[in-house]
Protein backbone atom coordinates (compact mmCIF):
# COMPACT_ATOMS: atom_id res chain seq x y z
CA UNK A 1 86.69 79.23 84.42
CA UNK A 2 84.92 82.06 85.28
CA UNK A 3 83.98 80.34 88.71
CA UNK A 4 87.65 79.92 89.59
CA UNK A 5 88.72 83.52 88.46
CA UNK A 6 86.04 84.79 90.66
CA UNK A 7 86.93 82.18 93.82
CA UNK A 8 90.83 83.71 92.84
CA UNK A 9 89.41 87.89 93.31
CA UNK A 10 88.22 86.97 96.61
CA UNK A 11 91.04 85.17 98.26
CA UNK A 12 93.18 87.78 97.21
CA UNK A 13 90.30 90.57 98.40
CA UNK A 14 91.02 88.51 101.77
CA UNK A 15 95.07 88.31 101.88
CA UNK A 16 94.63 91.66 101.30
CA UNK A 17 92.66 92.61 103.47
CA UNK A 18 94.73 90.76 106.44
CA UNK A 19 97.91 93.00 105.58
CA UNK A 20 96.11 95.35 106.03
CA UNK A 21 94.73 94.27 109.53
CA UNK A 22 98.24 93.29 110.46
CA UNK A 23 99.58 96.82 109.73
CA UNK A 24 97.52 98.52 111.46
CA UNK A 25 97.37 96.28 114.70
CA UNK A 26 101.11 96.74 114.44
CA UNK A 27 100.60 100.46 115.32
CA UNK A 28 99.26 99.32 118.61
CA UNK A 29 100.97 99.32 121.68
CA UNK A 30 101.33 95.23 122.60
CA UNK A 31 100.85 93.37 126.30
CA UNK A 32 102.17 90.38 126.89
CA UNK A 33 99.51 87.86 126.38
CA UNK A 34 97.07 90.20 125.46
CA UNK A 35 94.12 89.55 122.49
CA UNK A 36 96.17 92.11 120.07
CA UNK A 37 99.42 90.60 120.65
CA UNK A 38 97.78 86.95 119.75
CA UNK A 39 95.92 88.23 117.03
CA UNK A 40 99.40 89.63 115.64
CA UNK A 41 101.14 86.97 115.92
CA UNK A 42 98.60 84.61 114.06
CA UNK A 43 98.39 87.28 111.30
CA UNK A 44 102.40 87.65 111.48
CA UNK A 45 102.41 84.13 110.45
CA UNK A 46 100.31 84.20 107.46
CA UNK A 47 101.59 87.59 105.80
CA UNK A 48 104.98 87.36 106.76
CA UNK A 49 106.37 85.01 104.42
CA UNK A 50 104.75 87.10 101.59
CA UNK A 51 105.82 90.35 103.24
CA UNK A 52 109.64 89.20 103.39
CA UNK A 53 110.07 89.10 100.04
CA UNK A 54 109.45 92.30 99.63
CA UNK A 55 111.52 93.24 102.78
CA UNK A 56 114.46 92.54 101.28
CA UNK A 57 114.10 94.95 98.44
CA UNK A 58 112.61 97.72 99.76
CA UNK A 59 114.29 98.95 103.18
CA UNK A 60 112.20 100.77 105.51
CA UNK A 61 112.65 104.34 105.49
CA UNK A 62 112.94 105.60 109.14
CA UNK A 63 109.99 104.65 111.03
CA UNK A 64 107.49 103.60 107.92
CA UNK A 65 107.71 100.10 105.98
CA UNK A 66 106.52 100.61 102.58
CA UNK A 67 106.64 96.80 101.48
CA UNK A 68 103.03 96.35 102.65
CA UNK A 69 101.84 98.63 99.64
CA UNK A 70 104.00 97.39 97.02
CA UNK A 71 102.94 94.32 98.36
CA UNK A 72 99.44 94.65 97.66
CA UNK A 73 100.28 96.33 94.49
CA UNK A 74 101.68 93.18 93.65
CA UNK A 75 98.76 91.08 94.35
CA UNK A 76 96.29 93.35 92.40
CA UNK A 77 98.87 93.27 89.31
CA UNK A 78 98.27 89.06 89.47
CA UNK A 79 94.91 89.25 90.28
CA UNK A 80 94.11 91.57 86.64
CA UNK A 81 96.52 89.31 84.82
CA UNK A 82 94.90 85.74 86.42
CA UNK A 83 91.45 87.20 86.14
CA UNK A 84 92.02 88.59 82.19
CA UNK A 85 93.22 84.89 81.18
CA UNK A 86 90.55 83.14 83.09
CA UNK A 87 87.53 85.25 81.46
């Protein structure tokens, strides 16, 4: 069990880490067809449907999207409670 708790910790170090990427690269100005904007858009598609849930209870405030942390939050709340049962 310890194996799988340990395999768990890392894939969630690595979602995490691409919101992360993904926030920041939205910060940059985008060109059409450009390596950024395709690198987004991949990213876009594998955070997003995590992200989204969040969206819909926590609004953006002005200009800054606070989902992303309470998003991560989130995952590092499971990962504690997966990895304390698994070890």
């Amino acid at each position: 069990m310890y194996t799988f708790a340990v395999i768990f910790s890392r894939l969630v170090d690595f979602y995490e880490i691409l919101i992360f990427v993904w926030c920041l690269l939205s910060w940059i100005p985008r060109r059409g067809g450009g390596f950024v904007e395709d690198l987004t858009q991949v990213l876009g598609k594998i955070v997003w449907p995590y992200l989204s849930f969040f969206r819909r209870f926590i609004p953006p405030l002005g200009m800054v999207d606070f989902s992303p942390i309470v998003a991560m939050l989130a995952l590092e709340v499971l990962r504690q409670i997966v990895v304390a049962i698994l070890v």
